[in-house]
PDB file of N, CA and C in Angstrom:
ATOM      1  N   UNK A   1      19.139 -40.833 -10.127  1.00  0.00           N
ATOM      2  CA  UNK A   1      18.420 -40.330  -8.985  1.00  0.00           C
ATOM      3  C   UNK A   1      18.863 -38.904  -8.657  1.00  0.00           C
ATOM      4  N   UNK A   2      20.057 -38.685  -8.597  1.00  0.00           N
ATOM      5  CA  UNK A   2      20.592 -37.374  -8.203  1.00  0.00           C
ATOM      6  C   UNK A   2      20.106 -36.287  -9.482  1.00  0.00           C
ATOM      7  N   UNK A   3      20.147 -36.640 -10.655  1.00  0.00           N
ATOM      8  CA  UNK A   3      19.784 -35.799 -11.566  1.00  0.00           C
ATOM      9  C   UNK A   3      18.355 -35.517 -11.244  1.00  0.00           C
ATOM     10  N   UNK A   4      17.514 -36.520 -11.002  1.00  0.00           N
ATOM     11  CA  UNK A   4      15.736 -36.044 -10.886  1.00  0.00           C
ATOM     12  C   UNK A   4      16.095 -35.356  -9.732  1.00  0.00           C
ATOM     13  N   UNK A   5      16.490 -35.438  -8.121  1.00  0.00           N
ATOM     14  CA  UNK A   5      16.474 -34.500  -7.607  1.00  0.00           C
ATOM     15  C   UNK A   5      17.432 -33.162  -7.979  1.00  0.00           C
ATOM     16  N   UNK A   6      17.945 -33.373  -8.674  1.00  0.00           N
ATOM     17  CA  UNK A   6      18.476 -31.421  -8.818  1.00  0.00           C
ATOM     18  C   UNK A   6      17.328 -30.843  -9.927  1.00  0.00           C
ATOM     19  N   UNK A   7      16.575 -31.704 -10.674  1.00  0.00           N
ATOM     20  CA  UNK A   7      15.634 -31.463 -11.338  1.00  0.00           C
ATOM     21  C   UNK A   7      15.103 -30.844 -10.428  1.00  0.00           C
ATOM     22  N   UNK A   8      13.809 -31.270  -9.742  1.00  0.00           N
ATOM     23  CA  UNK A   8      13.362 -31.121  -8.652  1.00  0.00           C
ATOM     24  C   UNK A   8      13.365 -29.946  -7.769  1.00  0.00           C
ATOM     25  N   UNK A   9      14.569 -30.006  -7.601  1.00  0.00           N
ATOM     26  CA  UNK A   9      15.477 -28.543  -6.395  1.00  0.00           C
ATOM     27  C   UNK A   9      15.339 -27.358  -7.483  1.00  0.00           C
ATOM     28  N   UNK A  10      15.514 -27.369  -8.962  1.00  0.00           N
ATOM     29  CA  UNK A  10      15.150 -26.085  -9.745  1.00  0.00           C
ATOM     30  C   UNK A  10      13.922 -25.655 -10.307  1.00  0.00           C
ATOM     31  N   UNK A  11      13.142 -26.643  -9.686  1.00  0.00           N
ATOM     32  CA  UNK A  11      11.342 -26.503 -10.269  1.00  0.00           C
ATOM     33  C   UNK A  11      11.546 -25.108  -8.821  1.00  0.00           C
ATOM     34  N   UNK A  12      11.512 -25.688  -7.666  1.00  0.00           N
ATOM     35  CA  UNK A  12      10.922 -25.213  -6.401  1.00  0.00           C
ATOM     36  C   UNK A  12      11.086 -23.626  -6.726  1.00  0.00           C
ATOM     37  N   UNK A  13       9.679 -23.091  -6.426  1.00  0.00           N
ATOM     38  CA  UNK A  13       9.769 -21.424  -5.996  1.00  0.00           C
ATOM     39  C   UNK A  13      10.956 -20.870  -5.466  1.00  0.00           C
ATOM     40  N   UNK A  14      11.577 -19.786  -6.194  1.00  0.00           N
ATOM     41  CA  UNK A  14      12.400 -19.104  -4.650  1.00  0.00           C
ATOM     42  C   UNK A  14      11.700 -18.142  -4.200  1.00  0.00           C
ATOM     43  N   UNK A  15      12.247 -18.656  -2.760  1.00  0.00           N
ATOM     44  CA  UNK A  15      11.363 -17.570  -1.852  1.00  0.00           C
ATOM     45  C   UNK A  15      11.329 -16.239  -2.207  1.00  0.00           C
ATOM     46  N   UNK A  16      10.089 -15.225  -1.488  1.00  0.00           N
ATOM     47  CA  UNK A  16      10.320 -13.974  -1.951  1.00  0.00           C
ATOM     48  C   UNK A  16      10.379 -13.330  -0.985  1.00  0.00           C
ATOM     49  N   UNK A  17      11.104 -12.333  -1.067  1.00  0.00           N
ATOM     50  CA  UNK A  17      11.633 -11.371  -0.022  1.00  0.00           C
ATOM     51  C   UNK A  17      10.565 -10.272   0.514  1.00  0.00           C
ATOM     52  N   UNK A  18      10.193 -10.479   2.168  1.00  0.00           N
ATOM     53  CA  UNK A  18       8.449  -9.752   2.187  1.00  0.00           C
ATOM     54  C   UNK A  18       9.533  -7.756   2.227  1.00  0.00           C
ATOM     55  N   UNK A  19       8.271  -7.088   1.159  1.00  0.00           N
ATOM     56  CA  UNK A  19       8.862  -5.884   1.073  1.00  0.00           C
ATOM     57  C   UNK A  19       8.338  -4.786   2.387  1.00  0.00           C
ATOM     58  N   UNK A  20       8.932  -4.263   2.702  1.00  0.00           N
ATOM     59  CA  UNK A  20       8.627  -3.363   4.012  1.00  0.00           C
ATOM     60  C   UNK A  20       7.966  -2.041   3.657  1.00  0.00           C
ATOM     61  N   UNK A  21       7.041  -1.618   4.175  1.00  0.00           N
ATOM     62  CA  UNK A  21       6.425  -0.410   3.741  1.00  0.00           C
ATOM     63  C   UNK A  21       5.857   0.101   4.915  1.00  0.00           C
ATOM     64  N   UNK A  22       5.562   1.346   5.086  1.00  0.00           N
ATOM     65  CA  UNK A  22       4.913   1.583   6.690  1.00  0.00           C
ATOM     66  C   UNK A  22       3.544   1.867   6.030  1.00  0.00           C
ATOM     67  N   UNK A  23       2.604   1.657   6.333  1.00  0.00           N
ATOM     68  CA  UNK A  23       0.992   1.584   6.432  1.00  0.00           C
ATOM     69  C   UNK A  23       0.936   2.731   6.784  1.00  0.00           C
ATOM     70  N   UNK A  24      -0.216   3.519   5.721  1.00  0.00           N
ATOM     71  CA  UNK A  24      -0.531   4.889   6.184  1.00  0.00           C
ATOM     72  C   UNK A  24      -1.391   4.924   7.308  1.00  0.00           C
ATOM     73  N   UNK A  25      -2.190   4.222   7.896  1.00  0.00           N
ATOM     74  CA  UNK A  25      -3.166   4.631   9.139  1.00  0.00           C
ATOM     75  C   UNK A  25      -2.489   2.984   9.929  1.00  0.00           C
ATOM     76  N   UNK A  26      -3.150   3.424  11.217  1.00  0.00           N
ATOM     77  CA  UNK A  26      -3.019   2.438  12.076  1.00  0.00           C
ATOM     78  C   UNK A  26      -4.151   2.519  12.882  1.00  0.00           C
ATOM     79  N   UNK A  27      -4.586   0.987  13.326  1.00  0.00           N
ATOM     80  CA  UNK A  27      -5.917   1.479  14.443  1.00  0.00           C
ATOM     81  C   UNK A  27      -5.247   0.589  15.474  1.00  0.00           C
ATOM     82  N   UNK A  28      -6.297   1.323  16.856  1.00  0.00           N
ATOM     83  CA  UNK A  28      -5.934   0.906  18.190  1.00  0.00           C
ATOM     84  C   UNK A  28      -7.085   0.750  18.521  1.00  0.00           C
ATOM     85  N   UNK A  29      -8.262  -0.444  19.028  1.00  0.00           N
ATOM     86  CA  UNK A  29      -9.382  -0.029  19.828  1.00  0.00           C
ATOM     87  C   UNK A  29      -8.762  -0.540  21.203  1.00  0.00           C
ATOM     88  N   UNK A  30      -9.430   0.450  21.623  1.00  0.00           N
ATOM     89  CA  UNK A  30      -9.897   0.325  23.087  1.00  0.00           C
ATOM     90  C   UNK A  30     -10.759   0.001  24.306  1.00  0.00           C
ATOM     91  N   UNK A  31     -10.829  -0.909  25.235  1.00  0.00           N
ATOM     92  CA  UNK A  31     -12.536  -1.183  25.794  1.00  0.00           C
ATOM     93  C   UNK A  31     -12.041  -0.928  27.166  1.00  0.00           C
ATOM     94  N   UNK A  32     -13.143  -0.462  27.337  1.00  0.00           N
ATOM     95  CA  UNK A  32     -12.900   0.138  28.894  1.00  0.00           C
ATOM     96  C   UNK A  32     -14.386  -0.220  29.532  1.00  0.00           C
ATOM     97  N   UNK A  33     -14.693  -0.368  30.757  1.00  0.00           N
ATOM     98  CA  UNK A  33     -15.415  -0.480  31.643  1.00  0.00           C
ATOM     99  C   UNK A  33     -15.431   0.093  32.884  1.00  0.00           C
ATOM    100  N   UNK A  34     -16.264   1.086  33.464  1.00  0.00           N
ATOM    101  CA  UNK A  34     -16.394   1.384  34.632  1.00  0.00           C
ATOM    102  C   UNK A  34     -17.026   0.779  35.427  1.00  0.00           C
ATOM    103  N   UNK A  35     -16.003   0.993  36.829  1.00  0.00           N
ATOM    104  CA  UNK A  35     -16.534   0.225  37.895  1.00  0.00           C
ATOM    105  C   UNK A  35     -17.929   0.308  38.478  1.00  0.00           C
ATOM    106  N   UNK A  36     -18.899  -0.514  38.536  1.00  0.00           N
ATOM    107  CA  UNK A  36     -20.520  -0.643  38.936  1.00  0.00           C
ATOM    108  C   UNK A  36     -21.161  -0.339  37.557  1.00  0.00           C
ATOM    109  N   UNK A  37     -20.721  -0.519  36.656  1.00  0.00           N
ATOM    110  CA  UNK A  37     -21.566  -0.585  35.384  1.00  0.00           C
ATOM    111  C   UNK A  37     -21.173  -1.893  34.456  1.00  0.00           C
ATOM    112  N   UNK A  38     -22.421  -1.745  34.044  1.00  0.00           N
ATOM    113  CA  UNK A  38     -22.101  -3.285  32.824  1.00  0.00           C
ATOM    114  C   UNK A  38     -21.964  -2.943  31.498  1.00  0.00           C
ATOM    115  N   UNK A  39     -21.895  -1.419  31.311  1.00  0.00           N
ATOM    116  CA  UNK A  39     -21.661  -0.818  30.286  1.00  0.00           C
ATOM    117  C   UNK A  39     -20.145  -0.626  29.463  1.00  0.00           C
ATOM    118  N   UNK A  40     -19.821  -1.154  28.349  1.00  0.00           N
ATOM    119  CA  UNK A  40     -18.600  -0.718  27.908  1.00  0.00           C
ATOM    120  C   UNK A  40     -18.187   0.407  26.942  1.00  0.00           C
ATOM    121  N   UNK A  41     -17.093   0.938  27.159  1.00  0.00           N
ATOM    122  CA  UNK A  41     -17.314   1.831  26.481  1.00  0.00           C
ATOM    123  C   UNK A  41     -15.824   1.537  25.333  1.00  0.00           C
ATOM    124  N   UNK A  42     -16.148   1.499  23.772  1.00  0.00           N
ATOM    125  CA  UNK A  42     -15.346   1.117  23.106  1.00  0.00           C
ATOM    126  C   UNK A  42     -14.148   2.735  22.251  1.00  0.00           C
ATOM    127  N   UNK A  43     -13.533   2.759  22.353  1.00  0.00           N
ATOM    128  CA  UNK A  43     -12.671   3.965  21.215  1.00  0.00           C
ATOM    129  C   UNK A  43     -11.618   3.232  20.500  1.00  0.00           C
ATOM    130  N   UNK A  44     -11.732   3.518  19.457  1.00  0.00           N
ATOM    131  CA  UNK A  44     -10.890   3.628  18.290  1.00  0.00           C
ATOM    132  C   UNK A  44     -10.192   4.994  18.217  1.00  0.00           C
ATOM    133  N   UNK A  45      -8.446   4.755  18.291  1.00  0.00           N
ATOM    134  CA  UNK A  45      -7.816   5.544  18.005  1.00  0.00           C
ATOM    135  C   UNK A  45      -6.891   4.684  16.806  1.00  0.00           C
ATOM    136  N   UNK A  46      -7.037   6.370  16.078  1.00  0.00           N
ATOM    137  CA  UNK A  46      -6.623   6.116  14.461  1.00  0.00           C
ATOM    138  C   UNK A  46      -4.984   6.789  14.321  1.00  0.00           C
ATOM    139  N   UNK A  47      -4.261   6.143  13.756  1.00  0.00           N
ATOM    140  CA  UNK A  47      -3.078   6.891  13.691  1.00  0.00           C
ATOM    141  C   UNK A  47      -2.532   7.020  11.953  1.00  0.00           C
ATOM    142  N   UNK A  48      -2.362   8.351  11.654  1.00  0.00           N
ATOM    143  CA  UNK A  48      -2.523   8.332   9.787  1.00  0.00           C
ATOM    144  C   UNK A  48      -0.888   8.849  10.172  1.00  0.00           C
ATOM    145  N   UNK A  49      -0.174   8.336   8.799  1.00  0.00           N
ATOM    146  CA  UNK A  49       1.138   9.344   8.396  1.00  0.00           C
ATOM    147  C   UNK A  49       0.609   9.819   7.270  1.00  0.00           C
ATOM    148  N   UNK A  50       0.876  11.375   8.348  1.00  0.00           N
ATOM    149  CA  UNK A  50       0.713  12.606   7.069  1.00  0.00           C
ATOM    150  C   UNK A  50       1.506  12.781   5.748  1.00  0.00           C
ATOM    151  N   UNK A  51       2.609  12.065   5.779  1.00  0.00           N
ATOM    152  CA  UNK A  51       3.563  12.148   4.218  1.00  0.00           C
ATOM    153  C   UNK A  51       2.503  10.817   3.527  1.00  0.00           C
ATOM    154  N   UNK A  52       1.926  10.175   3.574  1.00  0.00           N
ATOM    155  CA  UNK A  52       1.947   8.893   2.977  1.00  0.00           C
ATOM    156  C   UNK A  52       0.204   8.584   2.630  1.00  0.00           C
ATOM    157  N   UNK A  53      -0.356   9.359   3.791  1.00  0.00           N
ATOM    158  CA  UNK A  53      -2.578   8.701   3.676  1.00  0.00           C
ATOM    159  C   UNK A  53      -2.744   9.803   2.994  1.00  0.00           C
ATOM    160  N   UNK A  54      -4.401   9.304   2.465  1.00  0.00           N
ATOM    161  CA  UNK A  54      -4.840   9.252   1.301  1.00  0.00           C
ATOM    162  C   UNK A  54      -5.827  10.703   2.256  1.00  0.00           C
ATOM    163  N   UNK A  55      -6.330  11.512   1.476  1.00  0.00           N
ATOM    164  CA  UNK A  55      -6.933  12.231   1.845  1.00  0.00           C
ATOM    165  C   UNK A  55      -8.340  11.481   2.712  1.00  0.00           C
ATOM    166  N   UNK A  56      -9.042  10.457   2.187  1.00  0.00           N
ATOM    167  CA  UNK A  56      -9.828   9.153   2.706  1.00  0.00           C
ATOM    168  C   UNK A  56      -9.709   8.820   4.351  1.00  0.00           C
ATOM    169  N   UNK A  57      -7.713   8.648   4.153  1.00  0.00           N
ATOM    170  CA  UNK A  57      -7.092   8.314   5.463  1.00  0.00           C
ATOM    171  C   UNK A  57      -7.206   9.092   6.476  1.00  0.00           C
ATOM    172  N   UNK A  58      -6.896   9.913   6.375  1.00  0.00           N
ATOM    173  CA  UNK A  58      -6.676  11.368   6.557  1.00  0.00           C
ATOM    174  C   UNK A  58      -7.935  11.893   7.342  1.00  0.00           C
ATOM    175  N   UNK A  59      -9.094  11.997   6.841  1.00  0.00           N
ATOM    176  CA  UNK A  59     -10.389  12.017   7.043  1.00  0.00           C
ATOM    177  C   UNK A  59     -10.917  10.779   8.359  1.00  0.00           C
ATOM    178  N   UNK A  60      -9.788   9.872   8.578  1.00  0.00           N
ATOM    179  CA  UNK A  60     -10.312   8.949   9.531  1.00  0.00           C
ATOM    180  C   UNK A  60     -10.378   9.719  10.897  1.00  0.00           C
ATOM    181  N   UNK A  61      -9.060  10.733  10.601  1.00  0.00           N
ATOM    182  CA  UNK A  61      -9.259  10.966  11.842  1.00  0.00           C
ATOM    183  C   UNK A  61     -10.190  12.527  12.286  1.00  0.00           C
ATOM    184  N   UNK A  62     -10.695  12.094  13.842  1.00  0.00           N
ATOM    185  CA  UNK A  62     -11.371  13.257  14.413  1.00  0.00           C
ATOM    186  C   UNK A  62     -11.293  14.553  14.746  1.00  0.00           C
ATOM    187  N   UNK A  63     -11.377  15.465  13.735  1.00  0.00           N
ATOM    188  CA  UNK A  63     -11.178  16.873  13.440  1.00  0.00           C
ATOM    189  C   UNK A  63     -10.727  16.818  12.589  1.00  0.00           C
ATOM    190  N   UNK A  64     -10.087  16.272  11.370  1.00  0.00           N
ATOM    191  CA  UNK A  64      -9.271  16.150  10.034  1.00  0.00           C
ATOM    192  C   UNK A  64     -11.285  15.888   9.070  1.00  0.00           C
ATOM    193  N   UNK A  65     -11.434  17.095   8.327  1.00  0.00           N
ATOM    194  CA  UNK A  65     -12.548  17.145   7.269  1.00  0.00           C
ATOM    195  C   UNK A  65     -11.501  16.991   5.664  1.00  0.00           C
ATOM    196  N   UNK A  66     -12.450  17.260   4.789  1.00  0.00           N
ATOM    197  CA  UNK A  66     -12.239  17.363   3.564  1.00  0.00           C
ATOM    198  C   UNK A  66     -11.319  18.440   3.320  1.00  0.00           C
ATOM    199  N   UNK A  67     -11.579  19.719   3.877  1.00  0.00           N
ATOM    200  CA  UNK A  67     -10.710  20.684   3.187  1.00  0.00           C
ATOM    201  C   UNK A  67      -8.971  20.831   4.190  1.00  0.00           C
ATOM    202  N   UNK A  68      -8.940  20.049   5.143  1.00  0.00           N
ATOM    203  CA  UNK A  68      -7.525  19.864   6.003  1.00  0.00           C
ATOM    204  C   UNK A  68      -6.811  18.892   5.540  1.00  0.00           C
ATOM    205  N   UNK A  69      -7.149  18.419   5.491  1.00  0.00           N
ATOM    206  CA  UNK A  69      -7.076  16.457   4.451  1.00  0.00           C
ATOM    207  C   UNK A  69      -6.161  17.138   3.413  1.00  0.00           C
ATOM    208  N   UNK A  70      -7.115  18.431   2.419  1.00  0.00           N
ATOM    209  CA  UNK A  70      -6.407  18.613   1.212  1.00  0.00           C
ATOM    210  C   UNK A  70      -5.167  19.518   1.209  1.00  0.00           C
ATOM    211  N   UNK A  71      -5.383  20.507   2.474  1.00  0.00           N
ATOM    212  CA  UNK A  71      -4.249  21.234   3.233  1.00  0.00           C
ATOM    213  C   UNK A  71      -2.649  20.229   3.411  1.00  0.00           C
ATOM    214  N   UNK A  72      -3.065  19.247   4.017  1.00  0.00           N
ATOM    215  CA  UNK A  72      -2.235  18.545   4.467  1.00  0.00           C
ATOM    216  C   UNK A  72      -1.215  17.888   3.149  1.00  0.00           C
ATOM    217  N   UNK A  73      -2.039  17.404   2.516  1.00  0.00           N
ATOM    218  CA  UNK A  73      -1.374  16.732   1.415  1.00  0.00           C
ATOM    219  C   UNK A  73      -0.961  17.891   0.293  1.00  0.00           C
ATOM    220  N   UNK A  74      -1.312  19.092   0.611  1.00  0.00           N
ATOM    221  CA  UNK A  74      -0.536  19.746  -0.314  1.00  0.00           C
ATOM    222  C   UNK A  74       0.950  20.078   0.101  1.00  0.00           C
ATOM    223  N   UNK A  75       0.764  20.067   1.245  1.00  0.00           N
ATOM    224  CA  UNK A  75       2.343  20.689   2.051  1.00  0.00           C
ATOM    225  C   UNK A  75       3.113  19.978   2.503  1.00  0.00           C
ATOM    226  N   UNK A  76       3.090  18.735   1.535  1.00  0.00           N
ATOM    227  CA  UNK A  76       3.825  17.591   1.540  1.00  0.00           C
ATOM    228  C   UNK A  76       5.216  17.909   1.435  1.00  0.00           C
ATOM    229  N   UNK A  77       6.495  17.085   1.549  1.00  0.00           N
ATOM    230  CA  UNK A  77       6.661  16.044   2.371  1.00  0.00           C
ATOM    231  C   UNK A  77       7.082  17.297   3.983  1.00  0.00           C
ATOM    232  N   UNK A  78       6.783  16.579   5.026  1.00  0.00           N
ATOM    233  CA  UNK A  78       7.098  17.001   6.119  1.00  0.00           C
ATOM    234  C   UNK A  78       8.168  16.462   7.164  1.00  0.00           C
ATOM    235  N   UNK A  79       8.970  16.879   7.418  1.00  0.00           N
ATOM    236  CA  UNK A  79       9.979  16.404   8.369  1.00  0.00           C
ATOM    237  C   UNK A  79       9.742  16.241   9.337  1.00  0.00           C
ATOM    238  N   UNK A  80       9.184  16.690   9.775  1.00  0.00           N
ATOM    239  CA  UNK A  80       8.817  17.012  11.784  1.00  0.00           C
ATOM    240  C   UNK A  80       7.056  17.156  11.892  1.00  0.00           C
ATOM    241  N   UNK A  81       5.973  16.663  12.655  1.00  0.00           N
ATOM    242  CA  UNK A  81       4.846  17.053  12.602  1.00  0.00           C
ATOM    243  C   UNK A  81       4.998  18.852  12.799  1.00  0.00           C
ATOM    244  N   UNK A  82       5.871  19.067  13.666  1.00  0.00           N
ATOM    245  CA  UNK A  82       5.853  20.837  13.963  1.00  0.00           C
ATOM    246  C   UNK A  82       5.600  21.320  12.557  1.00  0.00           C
ATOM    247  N   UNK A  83       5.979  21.158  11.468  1.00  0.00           N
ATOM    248  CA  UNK A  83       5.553  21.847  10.347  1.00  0.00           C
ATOM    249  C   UNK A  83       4.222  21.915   9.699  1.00  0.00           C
ATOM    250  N   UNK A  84       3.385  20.920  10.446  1.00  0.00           N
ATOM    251  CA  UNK A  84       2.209  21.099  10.320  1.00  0.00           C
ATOM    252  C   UNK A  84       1.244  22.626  10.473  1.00  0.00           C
ATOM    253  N   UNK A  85       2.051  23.199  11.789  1.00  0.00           N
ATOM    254  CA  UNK A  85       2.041  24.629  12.546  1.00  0.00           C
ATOM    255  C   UNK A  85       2.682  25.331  11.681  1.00  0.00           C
ATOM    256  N   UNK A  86       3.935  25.434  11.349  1.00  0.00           N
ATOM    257  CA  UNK A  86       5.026  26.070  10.581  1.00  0.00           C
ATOM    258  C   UNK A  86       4.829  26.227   9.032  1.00  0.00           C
ATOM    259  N   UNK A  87       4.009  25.392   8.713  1.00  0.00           N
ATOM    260  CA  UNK A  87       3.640  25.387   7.057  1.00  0.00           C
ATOM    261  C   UNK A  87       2.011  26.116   7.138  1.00  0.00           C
ATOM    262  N   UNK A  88       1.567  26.659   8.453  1.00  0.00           N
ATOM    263  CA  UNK A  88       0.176  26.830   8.631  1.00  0.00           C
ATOM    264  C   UNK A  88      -1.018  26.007   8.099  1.00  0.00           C
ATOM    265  N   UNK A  89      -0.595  24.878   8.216  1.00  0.00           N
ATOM    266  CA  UNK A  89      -1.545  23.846   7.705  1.00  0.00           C
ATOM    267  C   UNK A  89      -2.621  23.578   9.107  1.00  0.00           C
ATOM    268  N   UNK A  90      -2.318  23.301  10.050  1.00  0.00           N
ATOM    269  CA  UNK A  90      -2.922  23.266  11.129  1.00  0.00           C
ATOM    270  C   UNK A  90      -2.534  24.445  12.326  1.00  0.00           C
ATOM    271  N   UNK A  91      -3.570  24.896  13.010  1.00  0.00           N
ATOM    272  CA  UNK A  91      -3.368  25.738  14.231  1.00  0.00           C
ATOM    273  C   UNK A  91      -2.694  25.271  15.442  1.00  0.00           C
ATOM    274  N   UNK A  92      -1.796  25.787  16.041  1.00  0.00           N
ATOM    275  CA  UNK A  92      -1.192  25.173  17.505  1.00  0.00           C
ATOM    276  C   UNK A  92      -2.494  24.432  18.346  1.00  0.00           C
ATOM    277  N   UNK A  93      -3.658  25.065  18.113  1.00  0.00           N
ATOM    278  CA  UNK A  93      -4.551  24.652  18.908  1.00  0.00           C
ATOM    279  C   UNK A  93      -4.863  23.403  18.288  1.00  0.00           C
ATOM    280  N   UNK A  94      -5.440  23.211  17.017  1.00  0.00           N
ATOM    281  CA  UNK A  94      -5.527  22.112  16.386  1.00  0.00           C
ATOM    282  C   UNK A  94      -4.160  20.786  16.412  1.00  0.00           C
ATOM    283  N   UNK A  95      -3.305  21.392  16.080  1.00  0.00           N
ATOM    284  CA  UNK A  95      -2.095  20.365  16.607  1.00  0.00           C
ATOM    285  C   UNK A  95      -1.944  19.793  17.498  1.00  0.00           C
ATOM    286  N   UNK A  96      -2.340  20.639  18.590  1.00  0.00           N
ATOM    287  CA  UNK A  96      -1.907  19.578  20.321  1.00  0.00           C
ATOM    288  C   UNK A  96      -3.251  18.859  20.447  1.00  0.00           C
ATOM    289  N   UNK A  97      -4.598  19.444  19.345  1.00  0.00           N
ATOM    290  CA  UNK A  97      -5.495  17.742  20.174  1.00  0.00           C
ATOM    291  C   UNK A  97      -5.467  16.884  19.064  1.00  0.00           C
ATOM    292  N   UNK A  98      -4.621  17.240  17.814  1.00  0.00           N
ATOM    293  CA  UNK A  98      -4.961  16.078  16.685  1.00  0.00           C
ATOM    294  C   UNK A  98      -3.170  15.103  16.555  1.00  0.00           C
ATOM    295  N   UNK A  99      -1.841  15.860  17.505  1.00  0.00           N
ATOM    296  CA  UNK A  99      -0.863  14.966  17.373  1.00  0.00           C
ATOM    297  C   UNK A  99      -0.949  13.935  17.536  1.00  0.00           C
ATOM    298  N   UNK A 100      -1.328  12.899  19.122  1.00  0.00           N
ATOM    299  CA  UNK A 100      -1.455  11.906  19.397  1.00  0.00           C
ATOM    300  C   UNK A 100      -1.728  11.206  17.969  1.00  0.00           C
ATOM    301  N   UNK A 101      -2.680  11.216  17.112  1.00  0.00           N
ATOM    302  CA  UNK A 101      -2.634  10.401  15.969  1.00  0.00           C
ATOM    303  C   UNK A 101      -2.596  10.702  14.628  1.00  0.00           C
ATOM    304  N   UNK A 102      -1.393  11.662  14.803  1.00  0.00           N
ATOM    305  CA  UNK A 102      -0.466  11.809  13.675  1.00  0.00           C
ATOM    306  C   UNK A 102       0.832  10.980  13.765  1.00  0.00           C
ATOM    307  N   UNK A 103       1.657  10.866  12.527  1.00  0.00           N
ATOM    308  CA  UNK A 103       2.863  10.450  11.984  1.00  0.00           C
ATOM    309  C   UNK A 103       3.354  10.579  11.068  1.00  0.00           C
ATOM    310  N   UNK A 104       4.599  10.094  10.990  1.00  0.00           N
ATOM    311  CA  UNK A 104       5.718  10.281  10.435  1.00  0.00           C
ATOM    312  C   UNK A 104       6.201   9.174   9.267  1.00  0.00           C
TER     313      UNK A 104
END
């Protein structure tokens, strides 16, 4: 009996260890409703890491086109979003309305 169960105990799977990776985009929706309306109003906020999304990703978000997308991923890897400014990949102006959904 003891032999079929250690049989047994060395068939079984070993577990596998879940691997950690950070996800290049992240979404957030949002629903909101104003008061005296039956209207909702839904937003999706997108959050990409610039070392890691796909030009695709990249493109999710609002003001990020095709040719910033390719900016971005050339002036890879980045330490700080500030180098976004500092590598002239994006404008100060462009930076303060596109940080909120940037990362790291």
């Amino acid at each position: 009996m003891a032999a079929l169960l250690l049989a047994l105990v060395s068939l079984a799977p070993l577990p596998v260890l879940a691997q950690t990776s950070t996800p290049a985009t992240t979404s957030t929706t949002t629903t909101t409703t104003t008061p005296g309306s039956k209207k909702s109003t839904k937003s999706t906020t997108v959050v990409v890491n610039v070392n890691t999304a796909t030009s695709k990703e990249l493109q999710q978000v609002k003001g990020i086109g095709a040719a910033t997308a390719k900016k971005i991923i050339a002036a890879r890897p980045y330490k700080s979003l500030d180098e976004l400014v500092s590598k002239k990949v994006l404008s100060s102006k462009q930076f303060d309305r596109l940080k909120p959904q940037l990362a790291l």
